[in-house]
C-alpha atoms as a PDB file:
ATOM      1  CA  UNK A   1       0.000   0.000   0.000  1.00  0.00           C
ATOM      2  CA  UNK A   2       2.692   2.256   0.737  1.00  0.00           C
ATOM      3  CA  UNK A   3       4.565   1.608  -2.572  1.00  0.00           C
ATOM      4  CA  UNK A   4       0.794   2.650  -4.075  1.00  0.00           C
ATOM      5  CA  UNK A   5       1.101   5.550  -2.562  1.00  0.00           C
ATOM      6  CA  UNK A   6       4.595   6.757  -2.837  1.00  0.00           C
ATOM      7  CA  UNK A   7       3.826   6.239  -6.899  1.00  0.00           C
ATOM      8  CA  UNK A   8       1.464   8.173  -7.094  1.00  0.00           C
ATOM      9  CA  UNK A   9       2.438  10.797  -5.188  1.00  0.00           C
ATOM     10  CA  UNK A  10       5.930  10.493  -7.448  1.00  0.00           C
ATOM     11  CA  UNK A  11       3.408  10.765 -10.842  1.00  0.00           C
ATOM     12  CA  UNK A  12       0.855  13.618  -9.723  1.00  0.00           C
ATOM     13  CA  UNK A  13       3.701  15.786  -8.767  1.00  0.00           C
ATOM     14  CA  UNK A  14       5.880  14.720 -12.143  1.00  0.00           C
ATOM     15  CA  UNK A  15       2.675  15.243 -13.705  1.00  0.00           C
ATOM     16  CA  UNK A  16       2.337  18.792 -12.169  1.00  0.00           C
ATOM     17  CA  UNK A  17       5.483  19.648 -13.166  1.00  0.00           C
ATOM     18  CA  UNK A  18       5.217  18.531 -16.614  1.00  0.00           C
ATOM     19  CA  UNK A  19       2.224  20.819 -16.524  1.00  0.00           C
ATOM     20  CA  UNK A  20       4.323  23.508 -15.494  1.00  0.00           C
ATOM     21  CA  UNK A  21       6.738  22.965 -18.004  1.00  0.00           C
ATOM     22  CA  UNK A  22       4.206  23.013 -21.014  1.00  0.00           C
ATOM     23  CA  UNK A  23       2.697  26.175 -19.897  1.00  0.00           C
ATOM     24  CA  UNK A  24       5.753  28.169 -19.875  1.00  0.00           C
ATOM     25  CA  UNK A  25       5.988  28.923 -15.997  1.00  0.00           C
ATOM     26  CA  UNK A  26       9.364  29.548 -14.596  1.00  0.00           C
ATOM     27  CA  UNK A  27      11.733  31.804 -12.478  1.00  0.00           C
ATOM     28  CA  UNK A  28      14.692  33.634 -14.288  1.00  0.00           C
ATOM     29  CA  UNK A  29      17.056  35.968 -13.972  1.00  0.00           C
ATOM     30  CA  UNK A  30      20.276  37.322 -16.194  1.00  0.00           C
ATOM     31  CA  UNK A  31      22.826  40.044 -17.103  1.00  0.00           C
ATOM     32  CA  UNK A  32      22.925  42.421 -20.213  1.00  0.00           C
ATOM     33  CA  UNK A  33      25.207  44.753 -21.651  1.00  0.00           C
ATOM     34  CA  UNK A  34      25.002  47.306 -24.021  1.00  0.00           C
ATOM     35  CA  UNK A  35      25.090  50.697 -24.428  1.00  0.00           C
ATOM     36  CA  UNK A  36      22.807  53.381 -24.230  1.00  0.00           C
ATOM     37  CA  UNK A  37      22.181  57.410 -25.409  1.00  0.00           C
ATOM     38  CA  UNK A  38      20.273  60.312 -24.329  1.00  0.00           C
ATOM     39  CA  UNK A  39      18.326  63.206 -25.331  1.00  0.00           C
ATOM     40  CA  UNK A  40      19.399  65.849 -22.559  1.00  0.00           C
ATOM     41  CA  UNK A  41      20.278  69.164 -23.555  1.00  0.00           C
ATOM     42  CA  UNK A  42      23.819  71.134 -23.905  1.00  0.00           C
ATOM     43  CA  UNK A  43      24.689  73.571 -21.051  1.00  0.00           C
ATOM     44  CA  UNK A  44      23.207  77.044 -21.845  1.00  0.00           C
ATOM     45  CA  UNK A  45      24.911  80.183 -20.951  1.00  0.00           C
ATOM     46  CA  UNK A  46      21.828  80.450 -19.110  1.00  0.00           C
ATOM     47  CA  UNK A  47      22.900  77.854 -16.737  1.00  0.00           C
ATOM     48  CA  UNK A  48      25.777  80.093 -15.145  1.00  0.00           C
ATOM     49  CA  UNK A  49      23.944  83.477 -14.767  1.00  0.00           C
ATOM     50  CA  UNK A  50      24.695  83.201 -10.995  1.00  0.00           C
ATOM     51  CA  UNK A  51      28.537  82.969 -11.857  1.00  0.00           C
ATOM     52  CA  UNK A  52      28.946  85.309 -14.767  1.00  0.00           C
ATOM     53  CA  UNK A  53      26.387  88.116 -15.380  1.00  0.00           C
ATOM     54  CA  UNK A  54      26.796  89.039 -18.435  1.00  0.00           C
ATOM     55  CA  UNK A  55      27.870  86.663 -20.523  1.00  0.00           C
ATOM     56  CA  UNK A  56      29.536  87.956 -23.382  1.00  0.00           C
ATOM     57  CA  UNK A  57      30.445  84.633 -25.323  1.00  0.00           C
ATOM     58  CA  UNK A  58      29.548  80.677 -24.680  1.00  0.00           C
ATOM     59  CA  UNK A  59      29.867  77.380 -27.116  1.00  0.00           C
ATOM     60  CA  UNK A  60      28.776  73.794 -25.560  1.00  0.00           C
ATOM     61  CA  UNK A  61      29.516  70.438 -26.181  1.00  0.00           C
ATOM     62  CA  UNK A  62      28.480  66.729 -24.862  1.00  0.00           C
ATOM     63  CA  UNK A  63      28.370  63.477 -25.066  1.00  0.00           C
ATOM     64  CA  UNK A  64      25.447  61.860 -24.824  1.00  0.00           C
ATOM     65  CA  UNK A  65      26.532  57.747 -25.557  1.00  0.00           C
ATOM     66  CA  UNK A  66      27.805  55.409 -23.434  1.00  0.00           C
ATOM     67  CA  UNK A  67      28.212  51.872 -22.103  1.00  0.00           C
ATOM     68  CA  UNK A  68      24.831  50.403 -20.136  1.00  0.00           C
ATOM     69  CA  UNK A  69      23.725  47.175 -18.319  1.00  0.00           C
ATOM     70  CA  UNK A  70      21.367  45.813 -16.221  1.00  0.00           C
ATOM     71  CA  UNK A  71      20.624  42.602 -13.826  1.00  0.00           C
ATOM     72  CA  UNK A  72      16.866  41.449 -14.191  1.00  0.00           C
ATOM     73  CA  UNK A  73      14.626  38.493 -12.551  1.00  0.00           C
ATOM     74  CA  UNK A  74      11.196  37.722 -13.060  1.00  0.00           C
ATOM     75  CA  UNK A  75       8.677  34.871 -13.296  1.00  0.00           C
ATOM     76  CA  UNK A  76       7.084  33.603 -15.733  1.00  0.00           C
ATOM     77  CA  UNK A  77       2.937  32.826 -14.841  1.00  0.00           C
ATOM     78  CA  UNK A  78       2.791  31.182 -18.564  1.00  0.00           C
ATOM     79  CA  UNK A  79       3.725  31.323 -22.037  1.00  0.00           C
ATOM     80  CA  UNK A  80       2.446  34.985 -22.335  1.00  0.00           C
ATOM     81  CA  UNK A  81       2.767  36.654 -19.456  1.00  0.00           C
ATOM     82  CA  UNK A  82       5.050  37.029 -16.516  1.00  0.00           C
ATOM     83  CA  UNK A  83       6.710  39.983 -14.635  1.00  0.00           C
ATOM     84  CA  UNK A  84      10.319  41.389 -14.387  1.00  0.00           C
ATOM     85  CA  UNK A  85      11.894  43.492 -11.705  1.00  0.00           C
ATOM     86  CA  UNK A  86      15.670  45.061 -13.040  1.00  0.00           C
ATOM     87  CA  UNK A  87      18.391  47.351 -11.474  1.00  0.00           C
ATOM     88  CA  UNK A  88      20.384  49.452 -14.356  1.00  0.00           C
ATOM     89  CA  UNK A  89      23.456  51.191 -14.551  1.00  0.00           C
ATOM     90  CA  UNK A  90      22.409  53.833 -17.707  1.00  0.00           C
ATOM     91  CA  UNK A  91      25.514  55.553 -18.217  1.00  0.00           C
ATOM     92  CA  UNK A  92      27.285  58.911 -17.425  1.00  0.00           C
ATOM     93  CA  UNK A  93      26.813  62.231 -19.830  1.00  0.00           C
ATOM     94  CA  UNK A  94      29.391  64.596 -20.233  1.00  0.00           C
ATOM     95  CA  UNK A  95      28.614  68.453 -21.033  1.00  0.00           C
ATOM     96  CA  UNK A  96      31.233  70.834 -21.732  1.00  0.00           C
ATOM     97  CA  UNK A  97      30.656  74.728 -22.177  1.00  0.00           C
ATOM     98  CA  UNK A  98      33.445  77.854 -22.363  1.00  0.00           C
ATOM     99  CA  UNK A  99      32.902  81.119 -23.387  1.00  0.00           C
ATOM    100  CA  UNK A 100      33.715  84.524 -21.212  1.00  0.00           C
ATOM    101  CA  UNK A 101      31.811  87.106 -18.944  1.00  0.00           C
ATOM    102  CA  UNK A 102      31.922  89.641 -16.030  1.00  0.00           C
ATOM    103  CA  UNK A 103      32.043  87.448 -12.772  1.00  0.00           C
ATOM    104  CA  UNK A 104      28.700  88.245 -10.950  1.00  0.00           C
ATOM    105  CA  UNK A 105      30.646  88.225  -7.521  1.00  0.00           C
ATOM    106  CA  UNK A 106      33.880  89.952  -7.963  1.00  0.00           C
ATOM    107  CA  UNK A 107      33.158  92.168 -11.095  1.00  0.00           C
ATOM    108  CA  UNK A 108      35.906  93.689 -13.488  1.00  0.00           C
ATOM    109  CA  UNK A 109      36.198  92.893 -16.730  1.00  0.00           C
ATOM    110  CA  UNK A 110      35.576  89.849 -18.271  1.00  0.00           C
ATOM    111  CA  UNK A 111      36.986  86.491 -17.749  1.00  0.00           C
ATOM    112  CA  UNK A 112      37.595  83.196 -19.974  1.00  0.00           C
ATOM    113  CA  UNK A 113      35.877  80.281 -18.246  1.00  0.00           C
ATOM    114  CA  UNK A 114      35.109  76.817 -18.489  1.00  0.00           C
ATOM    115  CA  UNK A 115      32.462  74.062 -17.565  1.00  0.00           C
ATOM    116  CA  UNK A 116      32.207  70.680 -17.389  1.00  0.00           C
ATOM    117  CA  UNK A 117      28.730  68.940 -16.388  1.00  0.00           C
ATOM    118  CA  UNK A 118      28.294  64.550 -15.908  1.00  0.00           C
ATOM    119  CA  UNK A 119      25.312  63.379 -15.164  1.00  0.00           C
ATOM    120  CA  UNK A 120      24.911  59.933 -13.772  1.00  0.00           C
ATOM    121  CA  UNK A 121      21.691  57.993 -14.281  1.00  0.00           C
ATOM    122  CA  UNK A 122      20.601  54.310 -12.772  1.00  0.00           C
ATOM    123  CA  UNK A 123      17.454  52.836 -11.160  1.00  0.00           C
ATOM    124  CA  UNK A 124      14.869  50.384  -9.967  1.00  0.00           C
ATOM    125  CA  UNK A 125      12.234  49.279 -12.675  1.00  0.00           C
ATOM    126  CA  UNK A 126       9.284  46.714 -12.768  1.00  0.00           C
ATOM    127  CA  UNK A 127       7.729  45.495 -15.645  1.00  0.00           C
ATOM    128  CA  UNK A 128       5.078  43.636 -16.723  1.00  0.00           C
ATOM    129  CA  UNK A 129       6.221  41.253 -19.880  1.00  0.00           C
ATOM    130  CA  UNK A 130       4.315  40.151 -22.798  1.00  0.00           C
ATOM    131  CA  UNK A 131       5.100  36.951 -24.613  1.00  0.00           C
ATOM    132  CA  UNK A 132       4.615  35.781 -27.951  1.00  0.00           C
ATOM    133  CA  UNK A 133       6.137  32.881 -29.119  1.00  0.00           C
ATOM    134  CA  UNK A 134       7.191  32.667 -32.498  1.00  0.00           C
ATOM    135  CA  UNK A 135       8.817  29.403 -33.028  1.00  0.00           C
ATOM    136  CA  UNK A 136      10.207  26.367 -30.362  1.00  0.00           C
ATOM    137  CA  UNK A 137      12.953  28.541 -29.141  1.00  0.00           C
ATOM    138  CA  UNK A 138      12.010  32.203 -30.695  1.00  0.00           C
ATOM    139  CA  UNK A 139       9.896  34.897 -28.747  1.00  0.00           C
ATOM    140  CA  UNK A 140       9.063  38.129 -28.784  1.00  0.00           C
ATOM    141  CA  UNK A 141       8.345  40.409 -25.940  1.00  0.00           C
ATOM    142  CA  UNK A 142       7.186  43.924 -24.509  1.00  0.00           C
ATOM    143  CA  UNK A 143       7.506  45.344 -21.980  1.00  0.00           C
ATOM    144  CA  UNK A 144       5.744  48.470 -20.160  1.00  0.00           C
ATOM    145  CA  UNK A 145       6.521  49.594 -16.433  1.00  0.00           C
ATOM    146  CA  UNK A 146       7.678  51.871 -13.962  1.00  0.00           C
ATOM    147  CA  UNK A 147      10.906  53.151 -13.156  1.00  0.00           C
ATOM    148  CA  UNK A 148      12.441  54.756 -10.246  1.00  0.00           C
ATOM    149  CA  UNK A 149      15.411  56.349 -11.241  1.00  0.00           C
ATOM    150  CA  UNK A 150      18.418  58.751  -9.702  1.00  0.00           C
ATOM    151  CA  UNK A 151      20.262  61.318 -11.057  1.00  0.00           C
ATOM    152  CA  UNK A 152      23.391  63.046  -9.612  1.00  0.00           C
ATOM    153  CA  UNK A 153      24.800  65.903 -11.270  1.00  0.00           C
ATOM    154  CA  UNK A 154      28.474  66.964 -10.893  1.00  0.00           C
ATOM    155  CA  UNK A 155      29.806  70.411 -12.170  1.00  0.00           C
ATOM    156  CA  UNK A 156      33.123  71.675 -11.854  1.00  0.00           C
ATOM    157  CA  UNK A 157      33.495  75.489 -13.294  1.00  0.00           C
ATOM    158  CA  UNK A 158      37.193  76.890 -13.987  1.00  0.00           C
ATOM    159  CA  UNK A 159      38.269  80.790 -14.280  1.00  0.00           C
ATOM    160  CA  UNK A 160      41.105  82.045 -16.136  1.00  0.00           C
ATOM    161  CA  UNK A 161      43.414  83.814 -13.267  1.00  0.00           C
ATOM    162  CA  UNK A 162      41.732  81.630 -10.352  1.00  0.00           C
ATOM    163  CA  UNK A 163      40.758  77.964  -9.437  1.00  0.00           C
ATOM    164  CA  UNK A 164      38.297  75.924  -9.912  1.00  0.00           C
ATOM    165  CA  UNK A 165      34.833  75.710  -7.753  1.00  0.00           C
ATOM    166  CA  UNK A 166      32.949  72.091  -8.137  1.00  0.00           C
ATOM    167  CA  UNK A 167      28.949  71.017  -6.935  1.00  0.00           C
ATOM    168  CA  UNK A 168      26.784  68.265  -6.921  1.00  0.00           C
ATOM    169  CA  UNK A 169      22.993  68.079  -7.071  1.00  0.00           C
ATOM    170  CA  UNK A 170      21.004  64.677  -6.372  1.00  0.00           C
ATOM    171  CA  UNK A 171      17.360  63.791  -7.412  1.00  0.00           C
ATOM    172  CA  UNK A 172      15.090  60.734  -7.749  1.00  0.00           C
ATOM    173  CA  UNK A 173      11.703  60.261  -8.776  1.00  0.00           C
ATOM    174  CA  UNK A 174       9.562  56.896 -10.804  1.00  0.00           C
ATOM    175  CA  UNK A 175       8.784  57.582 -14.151  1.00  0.00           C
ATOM    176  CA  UNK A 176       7.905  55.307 -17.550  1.00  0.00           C
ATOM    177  CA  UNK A 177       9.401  52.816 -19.124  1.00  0.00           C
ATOM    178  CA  UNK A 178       8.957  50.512 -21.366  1.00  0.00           C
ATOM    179  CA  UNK A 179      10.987  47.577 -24.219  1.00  0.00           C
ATOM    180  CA  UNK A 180      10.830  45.399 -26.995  1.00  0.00           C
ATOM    181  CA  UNK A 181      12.860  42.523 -27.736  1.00  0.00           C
ATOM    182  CA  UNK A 182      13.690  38.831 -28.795  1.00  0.00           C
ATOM    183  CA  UNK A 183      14.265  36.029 -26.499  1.00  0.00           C
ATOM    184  CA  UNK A 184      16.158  32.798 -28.028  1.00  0.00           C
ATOM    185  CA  UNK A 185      16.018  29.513 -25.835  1.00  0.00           C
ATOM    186  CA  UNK A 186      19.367  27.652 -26.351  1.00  0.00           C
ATOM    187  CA  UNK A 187      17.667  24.642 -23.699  1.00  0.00           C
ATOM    188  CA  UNK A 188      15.788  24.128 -20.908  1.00  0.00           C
ATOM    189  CA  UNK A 189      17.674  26.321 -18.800  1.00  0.00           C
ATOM    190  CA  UNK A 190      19.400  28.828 -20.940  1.00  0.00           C
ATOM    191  CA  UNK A 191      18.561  32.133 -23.501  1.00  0.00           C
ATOM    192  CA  UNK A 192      19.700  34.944 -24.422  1.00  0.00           C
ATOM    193  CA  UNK A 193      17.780  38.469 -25.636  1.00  0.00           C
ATOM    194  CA  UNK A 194      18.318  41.344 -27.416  1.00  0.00           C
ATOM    195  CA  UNK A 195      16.742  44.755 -26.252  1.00  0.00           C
ATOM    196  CA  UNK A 196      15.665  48.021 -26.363  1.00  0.00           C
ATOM    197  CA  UNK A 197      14.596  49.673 -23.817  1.00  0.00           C
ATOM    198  CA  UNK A 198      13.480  53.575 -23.440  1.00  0.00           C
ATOM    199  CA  UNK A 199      13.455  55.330 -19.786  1.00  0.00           C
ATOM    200  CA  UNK A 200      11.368  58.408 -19.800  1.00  0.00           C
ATOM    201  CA  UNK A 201      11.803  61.738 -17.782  1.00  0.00           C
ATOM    202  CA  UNK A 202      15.039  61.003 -16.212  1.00  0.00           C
ATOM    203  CA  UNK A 203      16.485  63.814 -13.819  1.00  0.00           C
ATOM    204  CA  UNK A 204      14.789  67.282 -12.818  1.00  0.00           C
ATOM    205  CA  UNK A 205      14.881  70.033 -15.255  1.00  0.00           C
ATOM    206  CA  UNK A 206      15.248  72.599 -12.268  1.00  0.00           C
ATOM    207  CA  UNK A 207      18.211  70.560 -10.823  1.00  0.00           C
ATOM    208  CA  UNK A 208      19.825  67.992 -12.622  1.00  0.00           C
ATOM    209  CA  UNK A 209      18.428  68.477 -16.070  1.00  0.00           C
ATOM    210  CA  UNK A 210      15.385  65.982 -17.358  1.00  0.00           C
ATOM    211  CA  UNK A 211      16.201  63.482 -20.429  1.00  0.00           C
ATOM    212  CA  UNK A 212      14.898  60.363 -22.295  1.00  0.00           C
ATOM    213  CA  UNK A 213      17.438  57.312 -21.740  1.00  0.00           C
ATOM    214  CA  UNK A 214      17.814  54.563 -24.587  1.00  0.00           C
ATOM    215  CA  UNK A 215      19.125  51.532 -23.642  1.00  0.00           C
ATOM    216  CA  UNK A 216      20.176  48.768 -26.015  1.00  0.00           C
ATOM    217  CA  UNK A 217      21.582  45.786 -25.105  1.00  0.00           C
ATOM    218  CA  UNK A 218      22.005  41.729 -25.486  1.00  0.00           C
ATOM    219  CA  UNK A 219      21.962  39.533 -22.283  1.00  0.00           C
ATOM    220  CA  UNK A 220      22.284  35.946 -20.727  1.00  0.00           C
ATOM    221  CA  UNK A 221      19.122  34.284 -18.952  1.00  0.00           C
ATOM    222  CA  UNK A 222      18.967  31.318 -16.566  1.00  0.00           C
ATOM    223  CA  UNK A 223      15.642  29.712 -15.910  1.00  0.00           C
ATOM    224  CA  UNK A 224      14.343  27.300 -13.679  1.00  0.00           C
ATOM    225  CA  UNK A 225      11.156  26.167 -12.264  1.00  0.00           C
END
């Protein structure tokens, strides 16, 4: 009797996880790298009217590209839908300005100066993930959420005849987000994707400066159940 029932305890929960398997429901988690671009805006002489008032001349510069990745988890509920939490790393922005102008504190005539601005950008994001399978081992996916993000701001201003004066301005807030990719099952435990992914309303416009973040990338996922 005992045999009876240790086999059939062995087959309803093979059975269950046969089920399991069929339906597409699994943990995972996984790495991607990539790189990633922004929209945010040059410096403006505007930006320094509490340094130099007036400004007589000013030309900017920046960078907005740079390397990206994230580390992602998630489970899978079935073939078509599952959600996916994330922390990513989306890059520092470099911002350059020069130009001259009367210094607003000390006066005189004006002064050659220079700027530099980097702004830092990562975050928290969840997602909710849409499935559809295209083949065996081919799917594609979307992916609309929310994304808590922090910016830090560091600006270092030099003066022609003096040194150099440096600040730092922090913000956070949750904003959009949301992806599209391809996920590629090598075997039962193992895929990989390619992404993109767009993070909306990064930063503070009255402190750090507000931009859109692209992020593209290809990544490793392990699965299990």
């Amino acid at each position: 009797m005992k045999h009876w029932i240790a086999a059939t305890l062995a087959i309803g929960a093979l059975t269950a996880h046969l089920a399991a398997y069929a339906a597409g429901e699994r943990f995972y988690g996984g790495l991607s790298l990539g790189f990633s671009s922004t929209d945010v805006d040059n410096l403006a002489a505007e930006d320094l009217d509490d340094i130099y008032d007036p400004i007589t001349a000013f030309n900017a510069d920046k960078d907005t590209s740079d390397q990206g990745w994230k580390l992602f988890g998630g489970y899978q509920f079935n073939r078509y839908f599952g959600l996916e939490a994330s922390f990513a790393t989306l890059g520092e922005y470099t911002r350059t300005g020069s130009g001259s102008g009367v210094n607003a504190i000390s006066g005189g005539p004006a002064v050659d100066f220079s700027t530099d601005s980097t702004l830092e950008l990562n975050g928290f994001g969840v997602s909710a993930v849409g499935t559809l399978p295209l083949s065996r081992q081919l799917s594609a996916f979307a992916k609309p959420g929310l994304f808590r993000w922090s910016a830090k701001n560091d600006i270092a201003v030099s003066q022609s005849g003096a040194g150099a004066s440096a600040s730092s301005v922090d913000d956070n807030g949750i904003d959009f987000q949301l992806g599209i990719g391809a996920s590629y099952r090598i075997n039962r435990l193992w895929r990989v994707r390619a992404e993109w992914e767009r993070y909306f309303r990064m930063g503070e416009q009255s402190t750090t400066d507000e931009a859109d973040v692209d992020l593209f990338s290809l990544g490793v996922e392990f699965g299990w159940r």
